[in-house]
Protein backbone atom coordinates (compact mmCIF):
# COMPACT_ATOMS: atom_id res chain seq x y z
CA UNK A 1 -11.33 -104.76 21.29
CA UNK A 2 -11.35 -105.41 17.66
CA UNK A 3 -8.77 -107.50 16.08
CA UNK A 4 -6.45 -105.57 13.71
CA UNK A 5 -7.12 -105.95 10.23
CA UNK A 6 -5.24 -108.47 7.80
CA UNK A 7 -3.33 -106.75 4.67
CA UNK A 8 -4.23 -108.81 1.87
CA UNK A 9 -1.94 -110.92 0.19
CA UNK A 10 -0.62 -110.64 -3.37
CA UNK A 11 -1.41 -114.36 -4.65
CA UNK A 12 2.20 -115.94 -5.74
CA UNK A 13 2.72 -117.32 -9.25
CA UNK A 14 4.92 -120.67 -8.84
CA UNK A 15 7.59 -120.74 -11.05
CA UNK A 16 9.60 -123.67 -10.05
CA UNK A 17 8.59 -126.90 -7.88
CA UNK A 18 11.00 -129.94 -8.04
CA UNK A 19 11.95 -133.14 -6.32
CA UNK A 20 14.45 -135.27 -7.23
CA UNK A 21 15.29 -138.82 -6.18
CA UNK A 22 18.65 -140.63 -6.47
CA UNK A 23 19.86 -143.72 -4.90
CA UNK A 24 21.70 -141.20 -2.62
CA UNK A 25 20.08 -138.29 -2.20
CA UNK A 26 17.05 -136.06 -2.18
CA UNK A 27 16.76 -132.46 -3.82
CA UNK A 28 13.75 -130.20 -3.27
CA UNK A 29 12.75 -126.84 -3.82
CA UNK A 30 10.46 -123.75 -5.17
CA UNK A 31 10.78 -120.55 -6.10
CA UNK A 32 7.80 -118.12 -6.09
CA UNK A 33 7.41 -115.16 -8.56
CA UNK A 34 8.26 -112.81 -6.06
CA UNK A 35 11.62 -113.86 -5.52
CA UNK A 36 10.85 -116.04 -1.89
CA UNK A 37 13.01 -119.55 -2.85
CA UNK A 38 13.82 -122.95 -1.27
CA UNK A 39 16.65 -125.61 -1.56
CA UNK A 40 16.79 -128.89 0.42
CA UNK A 41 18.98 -131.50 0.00
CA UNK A 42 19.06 -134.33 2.20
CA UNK A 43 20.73 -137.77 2.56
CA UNK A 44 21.28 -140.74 4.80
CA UNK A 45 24.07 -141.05 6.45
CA UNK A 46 25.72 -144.24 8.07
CA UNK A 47 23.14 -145.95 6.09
CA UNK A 48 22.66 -149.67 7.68
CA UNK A 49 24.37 -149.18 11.02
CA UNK A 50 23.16 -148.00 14.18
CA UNK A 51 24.67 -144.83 13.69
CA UNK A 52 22.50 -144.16 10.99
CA UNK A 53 21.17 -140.52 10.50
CA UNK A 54 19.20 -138.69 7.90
CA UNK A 55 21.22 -135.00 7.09
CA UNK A 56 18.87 -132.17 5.38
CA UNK A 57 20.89 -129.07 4.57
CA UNK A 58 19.68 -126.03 2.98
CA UNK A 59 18.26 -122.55 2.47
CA UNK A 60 15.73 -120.26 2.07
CA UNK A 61 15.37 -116.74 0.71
CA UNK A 62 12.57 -113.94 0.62
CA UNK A 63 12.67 -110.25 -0.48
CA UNK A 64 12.24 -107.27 1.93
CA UNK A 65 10.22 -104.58 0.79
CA UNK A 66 13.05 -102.03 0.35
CA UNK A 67 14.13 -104.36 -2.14
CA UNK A 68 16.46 -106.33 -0.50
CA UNK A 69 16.61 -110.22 -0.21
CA UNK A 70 16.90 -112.27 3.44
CA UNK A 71 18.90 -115.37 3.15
CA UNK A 72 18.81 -117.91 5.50
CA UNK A 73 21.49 -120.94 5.28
């Protein structure tokens, strides 16, 4: 049996990339020409105790193609 074949993919202009650093948080991301994005942020919390815990939140988005966009929070 032969494996199915691949459809090639479009290659993906980059037209944001960023991380950004604070004393109390972390922010990171792209978006793709194509619409597909991706937001982090993430910070520590209980910082020094034994409780302590890092906490990411975020999202991610991609578009269908009918046109529509998936977003995932």
């Amino acid at each position: 049996m032969a494996a199915r074949p691949q459809q090639e993919q479009p290659e993906l202009m980059v037209l944001r990339n960023y991380n950004e650093n604070t004393d109390d948080q972390i922010k990171w991301g792209y978006e793709f020409d194509d619409g597909t994005k991706n937001e982090q942020t993430g910070y520590v919390k209980n910082a020094g105790t034994d409780n302590e815990m890092t906490i990411v939140m975020g999202s991610y988005s991609y578009p269908l193609a009918d046109g529509r966009t998936i977003t995932v929070t």
